[in-house]
N, C-alpha and C. Protein backbone atom coordinates (compact mmCIF):
# COMPACT_ATOMS: atom_id res chain seq x y z
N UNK A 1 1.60 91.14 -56.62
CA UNK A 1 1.19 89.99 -55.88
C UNK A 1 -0.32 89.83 -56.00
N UNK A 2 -0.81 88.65 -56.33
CA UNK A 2 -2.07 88.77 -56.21
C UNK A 2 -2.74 88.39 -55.43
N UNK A 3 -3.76 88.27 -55.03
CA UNK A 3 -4.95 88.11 -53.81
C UNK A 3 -4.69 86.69 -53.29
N UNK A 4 -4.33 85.23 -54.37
CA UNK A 4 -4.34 84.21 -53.74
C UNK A 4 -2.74 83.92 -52.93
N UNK A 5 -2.04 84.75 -53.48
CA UNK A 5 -0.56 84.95 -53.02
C UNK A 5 -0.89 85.31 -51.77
N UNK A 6 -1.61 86.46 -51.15
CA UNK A 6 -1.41 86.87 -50.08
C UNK A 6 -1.86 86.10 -48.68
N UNK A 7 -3.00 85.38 -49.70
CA UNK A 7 -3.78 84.80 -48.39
C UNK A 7 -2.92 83.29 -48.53
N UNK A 8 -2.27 82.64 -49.24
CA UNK A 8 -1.45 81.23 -48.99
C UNK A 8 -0.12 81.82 -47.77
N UNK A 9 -0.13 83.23 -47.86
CA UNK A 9 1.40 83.89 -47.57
C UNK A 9 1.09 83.51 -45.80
N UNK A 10 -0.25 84.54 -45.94
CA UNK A 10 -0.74 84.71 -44.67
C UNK A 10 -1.22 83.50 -43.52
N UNK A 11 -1.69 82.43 -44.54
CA UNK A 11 -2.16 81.05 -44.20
C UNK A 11 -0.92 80.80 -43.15
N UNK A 12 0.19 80.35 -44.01
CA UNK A 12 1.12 79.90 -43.76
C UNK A 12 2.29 80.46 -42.67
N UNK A 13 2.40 81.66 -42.48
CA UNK A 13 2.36 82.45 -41.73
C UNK A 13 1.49 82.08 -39.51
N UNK A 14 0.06 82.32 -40.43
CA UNK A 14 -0.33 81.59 -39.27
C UNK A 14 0.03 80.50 -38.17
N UNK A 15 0.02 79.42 -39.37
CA UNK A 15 0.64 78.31 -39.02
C UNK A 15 1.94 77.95 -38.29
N UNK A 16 2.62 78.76 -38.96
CA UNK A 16 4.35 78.79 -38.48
C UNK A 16 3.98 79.83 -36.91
N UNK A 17 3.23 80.32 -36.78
CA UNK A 17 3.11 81.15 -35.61
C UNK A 17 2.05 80.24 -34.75
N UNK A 18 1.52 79.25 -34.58
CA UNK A 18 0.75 78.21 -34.20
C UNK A 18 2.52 77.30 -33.50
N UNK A 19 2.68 76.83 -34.13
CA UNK A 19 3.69 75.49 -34.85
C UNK A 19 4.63 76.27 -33.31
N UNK A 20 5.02 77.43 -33.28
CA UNK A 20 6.31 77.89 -32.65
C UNK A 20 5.68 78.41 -31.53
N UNK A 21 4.23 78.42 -30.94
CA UNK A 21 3.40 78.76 -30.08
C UNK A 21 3.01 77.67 -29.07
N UNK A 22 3.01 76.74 -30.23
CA UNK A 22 2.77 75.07 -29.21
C UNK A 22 4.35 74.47 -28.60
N UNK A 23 5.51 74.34 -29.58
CA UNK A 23 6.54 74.46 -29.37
C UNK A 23 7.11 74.99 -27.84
N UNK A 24 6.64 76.66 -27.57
CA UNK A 24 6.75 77.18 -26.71
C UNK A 24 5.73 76.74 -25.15
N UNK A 25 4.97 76.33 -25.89
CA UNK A 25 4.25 75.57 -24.77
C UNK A 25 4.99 74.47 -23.88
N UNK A 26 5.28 73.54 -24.94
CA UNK A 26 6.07 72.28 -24.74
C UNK A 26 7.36 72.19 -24.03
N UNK A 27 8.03 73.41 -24.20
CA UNK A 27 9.37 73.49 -23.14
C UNK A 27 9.01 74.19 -22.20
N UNK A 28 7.94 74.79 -22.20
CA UNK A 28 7.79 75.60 -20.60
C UNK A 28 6.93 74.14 -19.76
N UNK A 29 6.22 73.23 -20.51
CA UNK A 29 5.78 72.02 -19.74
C UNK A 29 6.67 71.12 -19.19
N UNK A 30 7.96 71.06 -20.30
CA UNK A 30 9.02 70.19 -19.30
C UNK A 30 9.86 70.93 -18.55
N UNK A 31 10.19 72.11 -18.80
CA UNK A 31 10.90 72.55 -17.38
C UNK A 31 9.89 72.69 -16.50
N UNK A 32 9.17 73.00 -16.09
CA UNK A 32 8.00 72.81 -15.19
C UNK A 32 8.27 71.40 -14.47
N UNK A 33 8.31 69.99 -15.16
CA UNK A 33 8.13 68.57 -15.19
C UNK A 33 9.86 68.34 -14.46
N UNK A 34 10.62 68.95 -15.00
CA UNK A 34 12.00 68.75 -14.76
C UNK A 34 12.35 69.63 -13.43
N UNK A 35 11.47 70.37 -13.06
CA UNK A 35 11.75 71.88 -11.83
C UNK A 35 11.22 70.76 -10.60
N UNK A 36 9.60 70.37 -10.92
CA UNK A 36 9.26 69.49 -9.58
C UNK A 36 10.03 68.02 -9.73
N UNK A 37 10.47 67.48 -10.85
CA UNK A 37 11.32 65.82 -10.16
C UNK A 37 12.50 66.24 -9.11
N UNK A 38 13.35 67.42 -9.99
CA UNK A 38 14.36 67.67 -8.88
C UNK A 38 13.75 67.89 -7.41
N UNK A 39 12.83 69.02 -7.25
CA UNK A 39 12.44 69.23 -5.46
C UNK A 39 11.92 68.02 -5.20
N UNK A 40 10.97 67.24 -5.40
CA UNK A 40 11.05 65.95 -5.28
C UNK A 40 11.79 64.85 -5.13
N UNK A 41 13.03 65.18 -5.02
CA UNK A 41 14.33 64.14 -5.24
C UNK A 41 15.05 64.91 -4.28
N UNK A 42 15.13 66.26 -4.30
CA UNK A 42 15.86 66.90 -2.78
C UNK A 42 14.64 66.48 -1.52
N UNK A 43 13.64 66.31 -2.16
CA UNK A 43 12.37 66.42 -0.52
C UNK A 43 12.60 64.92 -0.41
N UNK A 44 12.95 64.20 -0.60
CA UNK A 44 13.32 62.80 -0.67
C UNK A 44 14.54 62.64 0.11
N UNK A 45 15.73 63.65 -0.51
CA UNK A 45 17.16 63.37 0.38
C UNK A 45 17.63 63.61 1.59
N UNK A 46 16.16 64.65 2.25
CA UNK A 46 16.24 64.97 3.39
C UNK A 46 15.47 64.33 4.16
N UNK A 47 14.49 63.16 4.20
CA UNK A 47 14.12 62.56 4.55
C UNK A 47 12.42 62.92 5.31
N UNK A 48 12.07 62.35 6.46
CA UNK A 48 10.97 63.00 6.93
C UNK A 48 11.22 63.62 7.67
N UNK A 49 10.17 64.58 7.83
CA UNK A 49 10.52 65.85 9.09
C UNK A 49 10.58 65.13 10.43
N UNK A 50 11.39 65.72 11.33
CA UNK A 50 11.32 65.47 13.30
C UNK A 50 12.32 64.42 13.03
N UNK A 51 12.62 63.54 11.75
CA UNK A 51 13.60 62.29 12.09
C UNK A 51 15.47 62.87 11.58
N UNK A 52 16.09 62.57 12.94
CA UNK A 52 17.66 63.09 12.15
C UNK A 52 18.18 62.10 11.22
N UNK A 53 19.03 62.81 10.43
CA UNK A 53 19.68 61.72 9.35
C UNK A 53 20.58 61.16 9.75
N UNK A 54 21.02 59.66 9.18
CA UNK A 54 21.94 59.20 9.81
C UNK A 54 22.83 58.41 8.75
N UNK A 55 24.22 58.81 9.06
CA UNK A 55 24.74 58.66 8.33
C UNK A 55 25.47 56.94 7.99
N UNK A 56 25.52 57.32 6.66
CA UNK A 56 26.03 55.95 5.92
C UNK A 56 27.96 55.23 6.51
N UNK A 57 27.98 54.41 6.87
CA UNK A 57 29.26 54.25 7.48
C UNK A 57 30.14 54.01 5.97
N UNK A 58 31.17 54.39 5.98
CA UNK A 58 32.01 54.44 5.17
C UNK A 58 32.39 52.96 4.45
N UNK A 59 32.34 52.49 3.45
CA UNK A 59 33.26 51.54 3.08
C UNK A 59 34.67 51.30 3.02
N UNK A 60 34.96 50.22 4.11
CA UNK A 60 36.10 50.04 4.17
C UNK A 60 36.99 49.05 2.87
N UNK A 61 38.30 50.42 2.25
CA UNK A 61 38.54 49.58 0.95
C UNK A 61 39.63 47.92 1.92
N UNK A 62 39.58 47.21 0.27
CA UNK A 62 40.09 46.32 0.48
C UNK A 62 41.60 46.01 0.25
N UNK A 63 42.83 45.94 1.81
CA UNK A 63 43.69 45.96 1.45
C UNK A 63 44.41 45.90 -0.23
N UNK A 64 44.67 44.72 -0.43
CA UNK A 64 45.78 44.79 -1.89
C UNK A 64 44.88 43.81 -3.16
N UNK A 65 43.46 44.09 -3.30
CA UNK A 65 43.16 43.75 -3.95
C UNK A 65 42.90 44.59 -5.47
N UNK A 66 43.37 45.88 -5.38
CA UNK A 66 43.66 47.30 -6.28
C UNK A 66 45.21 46.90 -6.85
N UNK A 67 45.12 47.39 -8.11
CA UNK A 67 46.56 47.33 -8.56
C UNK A 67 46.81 48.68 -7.93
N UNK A 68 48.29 48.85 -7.50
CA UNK A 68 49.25 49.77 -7.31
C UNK A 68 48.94 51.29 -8.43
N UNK A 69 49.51 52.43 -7.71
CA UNK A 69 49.24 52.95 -8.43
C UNK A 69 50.79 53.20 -9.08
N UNK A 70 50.35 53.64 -10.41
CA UNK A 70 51.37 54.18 -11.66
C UNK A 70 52.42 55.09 -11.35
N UNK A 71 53.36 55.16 -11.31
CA UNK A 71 54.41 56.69 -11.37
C UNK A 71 54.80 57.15 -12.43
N UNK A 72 54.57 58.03 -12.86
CA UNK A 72 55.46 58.38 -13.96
C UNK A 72 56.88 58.25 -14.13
N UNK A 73 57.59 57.25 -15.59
CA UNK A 73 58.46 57.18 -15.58
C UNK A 73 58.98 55.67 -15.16
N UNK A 74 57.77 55.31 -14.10
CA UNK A 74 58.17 53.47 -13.42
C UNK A 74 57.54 52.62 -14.43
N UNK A 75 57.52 51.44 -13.92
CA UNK A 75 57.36 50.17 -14.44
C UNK A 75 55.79 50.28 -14.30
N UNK A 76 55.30 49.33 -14.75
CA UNK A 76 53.72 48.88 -14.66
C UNK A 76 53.66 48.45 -13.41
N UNK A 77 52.70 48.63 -12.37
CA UNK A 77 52.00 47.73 -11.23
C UNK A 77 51.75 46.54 -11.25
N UNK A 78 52.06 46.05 -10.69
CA UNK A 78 51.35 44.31 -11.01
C UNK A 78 51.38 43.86 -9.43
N UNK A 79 50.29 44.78 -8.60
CA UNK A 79 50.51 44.00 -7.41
C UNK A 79 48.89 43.24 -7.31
N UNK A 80 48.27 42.69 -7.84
CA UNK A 80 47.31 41.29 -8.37
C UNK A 80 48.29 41.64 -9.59
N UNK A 81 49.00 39.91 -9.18
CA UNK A 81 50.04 39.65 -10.66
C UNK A 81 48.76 39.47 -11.73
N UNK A 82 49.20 39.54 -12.89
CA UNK A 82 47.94 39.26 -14.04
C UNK A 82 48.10 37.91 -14.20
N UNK A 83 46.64 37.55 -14.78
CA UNK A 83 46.36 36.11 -14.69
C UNK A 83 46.34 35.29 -15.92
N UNK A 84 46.58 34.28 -16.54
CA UNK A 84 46.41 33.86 -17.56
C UNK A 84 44.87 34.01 -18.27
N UNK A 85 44.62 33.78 -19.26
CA UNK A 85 43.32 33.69 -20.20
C UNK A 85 43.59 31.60 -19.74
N UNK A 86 44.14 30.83 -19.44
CA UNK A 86 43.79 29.50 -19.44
C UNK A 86 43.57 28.85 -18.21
N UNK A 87 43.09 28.66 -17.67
CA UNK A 87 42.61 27.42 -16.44
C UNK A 87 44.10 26.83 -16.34
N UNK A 88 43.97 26.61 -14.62
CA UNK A 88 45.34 25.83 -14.27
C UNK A 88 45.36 24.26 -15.11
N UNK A 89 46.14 23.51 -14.65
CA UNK A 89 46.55 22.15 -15.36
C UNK A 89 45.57 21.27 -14.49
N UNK A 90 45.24 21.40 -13.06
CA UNK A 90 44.31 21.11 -12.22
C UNK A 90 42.36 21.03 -12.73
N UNK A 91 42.57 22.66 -13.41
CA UNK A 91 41.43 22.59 -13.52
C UNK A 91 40.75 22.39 -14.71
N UNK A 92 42.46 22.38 -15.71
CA UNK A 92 41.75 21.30 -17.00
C UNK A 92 41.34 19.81 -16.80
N UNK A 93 41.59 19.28 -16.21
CA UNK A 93 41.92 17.78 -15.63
C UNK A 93 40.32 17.63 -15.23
N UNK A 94 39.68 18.88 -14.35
CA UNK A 94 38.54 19.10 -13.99
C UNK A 94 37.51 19.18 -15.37
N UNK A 95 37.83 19.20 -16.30
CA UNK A 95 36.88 20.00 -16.81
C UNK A 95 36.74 21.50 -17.85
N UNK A 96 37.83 22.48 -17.25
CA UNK A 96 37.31 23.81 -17.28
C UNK A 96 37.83 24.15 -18.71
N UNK A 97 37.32 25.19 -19.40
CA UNK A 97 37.89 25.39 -20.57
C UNK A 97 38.43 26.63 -20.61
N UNK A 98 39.48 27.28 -21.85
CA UNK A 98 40.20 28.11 -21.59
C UNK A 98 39.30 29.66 -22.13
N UNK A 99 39.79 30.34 -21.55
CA UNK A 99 38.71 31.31 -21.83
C UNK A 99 38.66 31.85 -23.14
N UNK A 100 39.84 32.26 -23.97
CA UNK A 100 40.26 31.97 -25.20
C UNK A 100 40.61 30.66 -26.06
N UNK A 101 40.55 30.88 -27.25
CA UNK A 101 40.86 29.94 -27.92
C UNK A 101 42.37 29.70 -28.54
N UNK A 102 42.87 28.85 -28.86
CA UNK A 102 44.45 28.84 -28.74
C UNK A 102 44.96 29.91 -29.91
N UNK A 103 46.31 30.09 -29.58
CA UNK A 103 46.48 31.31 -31.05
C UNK A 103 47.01 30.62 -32.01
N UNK A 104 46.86 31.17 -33.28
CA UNK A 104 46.74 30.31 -34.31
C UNK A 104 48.32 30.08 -34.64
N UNK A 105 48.74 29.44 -35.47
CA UNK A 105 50.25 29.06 -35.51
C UNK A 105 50.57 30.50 -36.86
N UNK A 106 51.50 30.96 -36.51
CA UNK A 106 52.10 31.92 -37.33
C UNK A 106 52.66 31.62 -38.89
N UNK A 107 52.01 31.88 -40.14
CA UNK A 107 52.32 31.79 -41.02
C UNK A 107 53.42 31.56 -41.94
N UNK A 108 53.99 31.15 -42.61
CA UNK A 108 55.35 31.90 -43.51
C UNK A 108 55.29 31.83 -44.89
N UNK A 109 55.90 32.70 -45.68
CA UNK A 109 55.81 32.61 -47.48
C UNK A 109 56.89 32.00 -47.03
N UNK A 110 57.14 31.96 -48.93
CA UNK A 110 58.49 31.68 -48.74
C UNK A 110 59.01 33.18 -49.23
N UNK A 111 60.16 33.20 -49.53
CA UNK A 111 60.87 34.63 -49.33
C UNK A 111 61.04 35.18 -50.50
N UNK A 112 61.05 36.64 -50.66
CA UNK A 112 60.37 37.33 -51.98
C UNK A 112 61.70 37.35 -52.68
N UNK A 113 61.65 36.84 -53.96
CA UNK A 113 63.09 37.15 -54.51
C UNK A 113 63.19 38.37 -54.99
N UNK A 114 64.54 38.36 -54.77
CA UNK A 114 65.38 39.82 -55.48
C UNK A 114 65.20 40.28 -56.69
N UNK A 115 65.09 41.01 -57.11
CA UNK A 115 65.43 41.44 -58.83
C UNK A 115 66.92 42.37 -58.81
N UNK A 116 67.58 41.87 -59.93
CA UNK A 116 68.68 42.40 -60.04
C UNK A 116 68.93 43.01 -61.46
């Protein structure tokens, strides 16, 4: 090996020990960054000191506006029957347009002949 071998070896060397030194810097700065948002976000959920917390009143769900649930083995739910993709006959008359566009009319060849 000769002399300029050792010192490009060593250069480089350096470097890669720099490179993985700053590296190591850089994740001990964001867990650091990531350690105080969390206590900051718990010192937040507890609110200010001397005041009690008070709690959130529950949301009340809405009778039958949920489809039914599934059983295994049953039929589909349909308790909100499903709705068309088109505006009533009312509210074309109004105006409204269909939310889709009509489906296209179904094709036909004519029919492949046989070989015999």
């Amino acid at each position: 090996m000769s002399p300029e071998d050792k010192t490009s070896v060593k250069s480089e060397l350096w470097l890669a020990a720099v490179l993985f030194a700053a590296g190591l810097v850089t994740i001990g700065l964001s867990l650091a960054e990531l350690r105080a948002q969390s206590e900051l976000e718990i010192a937040q959920a507890t609110g200010t000191p001397g005041q009690p917390l008070q709690a959130t009143p529950a949301p009340t769900p809405a009778p039958s506006d949920t489809p039914a649930e599934s059983m295994p083995g049953g039929t589909r739910p349909t308790t909100p029957a499903p709705e068309p993709a088109r505006p009533s006959e009312q509210a074309q008359k109004e105006g409204a347009k269909p939310a889709l566009p009509p489906a296209p009319a179904e094709k036909m060849a004519p029919p492949i002949p046989e070989k015999k």
